[in-house]
Every structure is written in structure tokens, then in C-alpha cells.
PDB file of N, CA and C in Angstrom:
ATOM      1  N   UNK A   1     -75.690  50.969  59.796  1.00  0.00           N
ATOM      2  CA  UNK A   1     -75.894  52.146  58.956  1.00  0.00           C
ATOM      3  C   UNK A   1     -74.658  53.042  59.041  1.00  0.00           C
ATOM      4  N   UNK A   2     -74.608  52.907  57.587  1.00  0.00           N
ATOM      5  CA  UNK A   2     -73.175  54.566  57.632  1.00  0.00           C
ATOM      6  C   UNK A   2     -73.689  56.087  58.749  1.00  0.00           C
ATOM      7  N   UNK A   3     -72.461  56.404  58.885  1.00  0.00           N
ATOM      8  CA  UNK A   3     -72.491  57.423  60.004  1.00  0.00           C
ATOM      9  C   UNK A   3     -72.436  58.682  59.162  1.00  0.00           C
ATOM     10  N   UNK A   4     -73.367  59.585  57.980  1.00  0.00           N
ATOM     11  CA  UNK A   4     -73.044  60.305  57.565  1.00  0.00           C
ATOM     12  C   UNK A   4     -74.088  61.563  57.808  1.00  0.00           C
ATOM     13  N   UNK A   5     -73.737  62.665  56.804  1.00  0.00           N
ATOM     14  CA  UNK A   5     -74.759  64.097  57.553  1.00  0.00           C
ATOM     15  C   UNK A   5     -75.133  64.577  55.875  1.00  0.00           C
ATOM     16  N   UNK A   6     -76.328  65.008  56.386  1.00  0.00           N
ATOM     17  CA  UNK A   6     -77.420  65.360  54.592  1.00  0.00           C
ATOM     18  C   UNK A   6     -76.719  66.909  54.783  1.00  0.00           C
ATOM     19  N   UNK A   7     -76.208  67.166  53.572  1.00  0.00           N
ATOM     20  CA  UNK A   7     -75.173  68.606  53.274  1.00  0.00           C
ATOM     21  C   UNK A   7     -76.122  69.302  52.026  1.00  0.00           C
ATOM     22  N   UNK A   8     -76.679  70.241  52.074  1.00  0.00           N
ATOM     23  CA  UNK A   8     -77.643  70.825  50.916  1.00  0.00           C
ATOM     24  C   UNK A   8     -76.797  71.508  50.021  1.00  0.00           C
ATOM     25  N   UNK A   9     -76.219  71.369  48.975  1.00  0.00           N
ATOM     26  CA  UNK A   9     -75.510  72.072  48.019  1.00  0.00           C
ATOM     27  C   UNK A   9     -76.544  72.867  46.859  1.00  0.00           C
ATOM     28  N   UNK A  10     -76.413  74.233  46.894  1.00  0.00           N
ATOM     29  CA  UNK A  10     -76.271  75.066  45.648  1.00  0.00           C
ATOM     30  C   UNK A  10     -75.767  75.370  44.796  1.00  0.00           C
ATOM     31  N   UNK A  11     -76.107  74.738  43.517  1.00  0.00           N
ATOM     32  CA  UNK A  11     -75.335  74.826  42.322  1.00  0.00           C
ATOM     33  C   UNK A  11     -75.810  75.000  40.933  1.00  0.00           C
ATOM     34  N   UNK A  12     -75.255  75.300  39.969  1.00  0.00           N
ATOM     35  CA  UNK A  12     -75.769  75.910  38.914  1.00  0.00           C
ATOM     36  C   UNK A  12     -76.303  74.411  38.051  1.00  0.00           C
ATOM     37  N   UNK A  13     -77.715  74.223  37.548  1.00  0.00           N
ATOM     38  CA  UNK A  13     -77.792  73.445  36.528  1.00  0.00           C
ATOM     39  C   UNK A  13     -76.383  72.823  35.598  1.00  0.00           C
ATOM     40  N   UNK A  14     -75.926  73.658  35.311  1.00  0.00           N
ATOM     41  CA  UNK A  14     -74.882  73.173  34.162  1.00  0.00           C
ATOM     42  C   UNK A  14     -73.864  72.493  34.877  1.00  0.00           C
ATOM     43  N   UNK A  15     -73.491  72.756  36.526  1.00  0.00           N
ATOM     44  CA  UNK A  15     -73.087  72.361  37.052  1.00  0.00           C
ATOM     45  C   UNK A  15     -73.242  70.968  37.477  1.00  0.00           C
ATOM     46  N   UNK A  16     -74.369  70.715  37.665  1.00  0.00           N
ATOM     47  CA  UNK A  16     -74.684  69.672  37.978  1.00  0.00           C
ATOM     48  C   UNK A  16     -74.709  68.373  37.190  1.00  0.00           C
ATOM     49  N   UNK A  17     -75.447  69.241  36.298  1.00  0.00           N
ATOM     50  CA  UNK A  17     -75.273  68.301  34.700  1.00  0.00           C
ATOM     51  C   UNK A  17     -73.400  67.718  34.412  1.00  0.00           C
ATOM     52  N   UNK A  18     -72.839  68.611  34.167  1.00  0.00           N
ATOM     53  CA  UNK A  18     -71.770  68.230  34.442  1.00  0.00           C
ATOM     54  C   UNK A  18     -70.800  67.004  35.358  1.00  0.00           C
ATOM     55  N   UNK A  19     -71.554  67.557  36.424  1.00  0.00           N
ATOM     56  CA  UNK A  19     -71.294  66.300  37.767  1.00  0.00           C
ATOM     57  C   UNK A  19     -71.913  65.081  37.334  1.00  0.00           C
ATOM     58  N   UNK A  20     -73.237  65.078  37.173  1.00  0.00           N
ATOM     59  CA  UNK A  20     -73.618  63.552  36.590  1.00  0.00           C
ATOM     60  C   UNK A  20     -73.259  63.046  35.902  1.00  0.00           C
ATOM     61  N   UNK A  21     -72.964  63.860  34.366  1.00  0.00           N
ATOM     62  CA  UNK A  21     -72.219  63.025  33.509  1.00  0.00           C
ATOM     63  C   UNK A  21     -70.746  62.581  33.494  1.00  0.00           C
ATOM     64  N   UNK A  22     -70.134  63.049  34.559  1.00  0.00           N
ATOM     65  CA  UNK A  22     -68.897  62.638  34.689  1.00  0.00           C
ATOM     66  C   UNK A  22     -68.915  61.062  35.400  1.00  0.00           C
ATOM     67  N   UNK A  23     -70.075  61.582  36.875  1.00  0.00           N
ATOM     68  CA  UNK A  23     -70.508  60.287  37.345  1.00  0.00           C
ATOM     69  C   UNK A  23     -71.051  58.955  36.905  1.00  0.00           C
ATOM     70  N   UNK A  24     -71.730  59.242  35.785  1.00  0.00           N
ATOM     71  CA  UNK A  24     -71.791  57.965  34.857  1.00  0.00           C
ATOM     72  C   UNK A  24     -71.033  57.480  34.355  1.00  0.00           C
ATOM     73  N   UNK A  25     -69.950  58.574  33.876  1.00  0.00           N
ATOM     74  CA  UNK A  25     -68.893  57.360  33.191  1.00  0.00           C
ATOM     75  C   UNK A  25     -68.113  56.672  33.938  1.00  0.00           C
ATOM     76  N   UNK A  26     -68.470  57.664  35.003  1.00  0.00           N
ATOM     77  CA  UNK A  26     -67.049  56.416  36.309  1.00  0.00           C
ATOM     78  C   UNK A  26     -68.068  55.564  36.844  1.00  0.00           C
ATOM     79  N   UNK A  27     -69.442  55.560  36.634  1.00  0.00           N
ATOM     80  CA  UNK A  27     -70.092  54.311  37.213  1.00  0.00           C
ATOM     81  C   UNK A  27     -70.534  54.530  38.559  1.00  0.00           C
ATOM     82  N   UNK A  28     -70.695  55.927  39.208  1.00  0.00           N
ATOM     83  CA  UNK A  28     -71.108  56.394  40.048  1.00  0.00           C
ATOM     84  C   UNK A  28     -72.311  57.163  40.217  1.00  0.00           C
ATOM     85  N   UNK A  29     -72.949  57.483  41.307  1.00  0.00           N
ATOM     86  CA  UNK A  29     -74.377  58.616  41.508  1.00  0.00           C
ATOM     87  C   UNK A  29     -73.245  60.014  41.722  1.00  0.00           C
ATOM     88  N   UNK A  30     -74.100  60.641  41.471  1.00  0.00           N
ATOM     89  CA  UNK A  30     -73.654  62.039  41.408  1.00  0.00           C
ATOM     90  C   UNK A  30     -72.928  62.413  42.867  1.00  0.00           C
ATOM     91  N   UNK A  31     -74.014  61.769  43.626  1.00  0.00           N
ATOM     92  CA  UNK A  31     -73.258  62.091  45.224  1.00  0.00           C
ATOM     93  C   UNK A  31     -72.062  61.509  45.308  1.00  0.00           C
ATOM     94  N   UNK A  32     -71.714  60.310  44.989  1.00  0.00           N
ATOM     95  CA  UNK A  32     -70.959  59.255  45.019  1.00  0.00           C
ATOM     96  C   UNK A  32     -69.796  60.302  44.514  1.00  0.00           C
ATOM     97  N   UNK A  33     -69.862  60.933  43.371  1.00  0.00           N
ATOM     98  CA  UNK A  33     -68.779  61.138  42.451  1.00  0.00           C
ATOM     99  C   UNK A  33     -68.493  62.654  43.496  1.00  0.00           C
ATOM    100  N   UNK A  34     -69.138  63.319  43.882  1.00  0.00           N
ATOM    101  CA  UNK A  34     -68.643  64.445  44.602  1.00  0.00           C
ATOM    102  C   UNK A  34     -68.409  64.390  45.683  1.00  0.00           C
ATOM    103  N   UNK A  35     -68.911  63.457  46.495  1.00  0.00           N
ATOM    104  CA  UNK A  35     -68.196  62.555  48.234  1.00  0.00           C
ATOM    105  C   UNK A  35     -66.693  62.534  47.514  1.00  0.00           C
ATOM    106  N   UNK A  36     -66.033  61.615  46.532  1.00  0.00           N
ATOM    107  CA  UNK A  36     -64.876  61.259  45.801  1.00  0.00           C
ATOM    108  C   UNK A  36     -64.229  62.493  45.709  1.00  0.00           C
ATOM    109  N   UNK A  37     -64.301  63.579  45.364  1.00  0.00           N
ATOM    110  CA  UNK A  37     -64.220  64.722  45.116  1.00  0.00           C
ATOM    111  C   UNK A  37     -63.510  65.501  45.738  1.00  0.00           C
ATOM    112  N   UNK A  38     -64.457  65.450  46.473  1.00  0.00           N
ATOM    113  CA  UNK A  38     -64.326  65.991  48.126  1.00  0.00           C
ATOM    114  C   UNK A  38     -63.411  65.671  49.013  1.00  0.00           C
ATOM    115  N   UNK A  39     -62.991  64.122  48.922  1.00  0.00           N
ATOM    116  CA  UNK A  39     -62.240  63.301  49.899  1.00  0.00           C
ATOM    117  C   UNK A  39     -60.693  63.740  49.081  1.00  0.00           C
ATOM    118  N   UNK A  40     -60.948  63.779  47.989  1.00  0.00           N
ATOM    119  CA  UNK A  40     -59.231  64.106  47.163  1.00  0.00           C
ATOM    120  C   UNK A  40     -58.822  65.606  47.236  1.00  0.00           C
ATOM    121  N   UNK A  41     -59.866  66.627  47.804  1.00  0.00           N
ATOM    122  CA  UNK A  41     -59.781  67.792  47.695  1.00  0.00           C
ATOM    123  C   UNK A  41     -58.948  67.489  49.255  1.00  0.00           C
ATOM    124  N   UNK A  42     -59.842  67.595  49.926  1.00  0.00           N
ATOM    125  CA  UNK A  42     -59.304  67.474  51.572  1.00  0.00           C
ATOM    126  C   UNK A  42     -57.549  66.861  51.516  1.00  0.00           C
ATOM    127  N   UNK A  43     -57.694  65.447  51.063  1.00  0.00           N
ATOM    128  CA  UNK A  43     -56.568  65.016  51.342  1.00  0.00           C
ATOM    129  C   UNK A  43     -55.428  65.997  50.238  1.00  0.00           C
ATOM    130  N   UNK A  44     -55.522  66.675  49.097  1.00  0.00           N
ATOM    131  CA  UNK A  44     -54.601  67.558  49.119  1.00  0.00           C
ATOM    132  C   UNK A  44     -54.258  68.614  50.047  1.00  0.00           C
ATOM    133  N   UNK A  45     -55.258  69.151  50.207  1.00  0.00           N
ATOM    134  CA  UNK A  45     -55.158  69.873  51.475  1.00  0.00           C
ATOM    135  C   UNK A  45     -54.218  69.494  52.667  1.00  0.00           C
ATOM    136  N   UNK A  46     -54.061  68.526  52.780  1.00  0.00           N
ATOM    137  CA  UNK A  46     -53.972  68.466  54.327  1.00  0.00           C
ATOM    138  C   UNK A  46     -52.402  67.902  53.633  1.00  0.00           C
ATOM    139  N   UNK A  47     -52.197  67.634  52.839  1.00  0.00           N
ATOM    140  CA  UNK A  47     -50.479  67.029  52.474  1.00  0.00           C
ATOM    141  C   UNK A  47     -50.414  68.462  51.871  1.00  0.00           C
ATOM    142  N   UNK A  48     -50.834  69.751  51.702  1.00  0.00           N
ATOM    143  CA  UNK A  48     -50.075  71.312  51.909  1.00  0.00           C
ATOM    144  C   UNK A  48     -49.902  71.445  50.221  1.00  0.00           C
ATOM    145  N   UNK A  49     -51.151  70.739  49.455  1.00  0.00           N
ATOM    146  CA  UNK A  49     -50.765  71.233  48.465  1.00  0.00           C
ATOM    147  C   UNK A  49     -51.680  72.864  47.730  1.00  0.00           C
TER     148      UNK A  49
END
């Protein structure tokens, strides 16, 4: 089993809506597409952009 942690996000309907439909077109779950997200946010971060 993956080693991961349940994170409760608050967000606006439209928001979300948004997130899914982006996630469908890349062929992803919504979580899927904002884990992705997340991981490209960080790694700018951390290369100081």
C-alpha cells in the first residue's frame, strides 16, 4: 500500500468543477490531477522559481 495522508481541501464549487474537468481531459481523477499539481508547484519552488 502507498504511503500517503487524507488532506481535506476547501474549495469553491466552481473550483472544483473546474479541477475535474481539466482532469478528464488529461485522463485523470480529480485527486490525481491536483496530487500533479501540487508536485509541479513544489518542485518550482524548490528550483527558486
Amino acid at each position: 500500500m502507498l504511503d500517503r495522508t487524507v488532506f481535506t481541501l476547501r474549495a469553491s464549487e466552481k473550483t472544483i468543477d473546474k479541477l475535474t474537468m481539466i482532469a478528464g481531459e488529461n485522463k485523470r481523477s480529480a485527486n490525481a490531477q491536483l496530487e500533479l499539481i501540487l508536485e509541479q508547484y513544489i518542485s518550482n519552488y524548490e528550483k527558486g522559481k
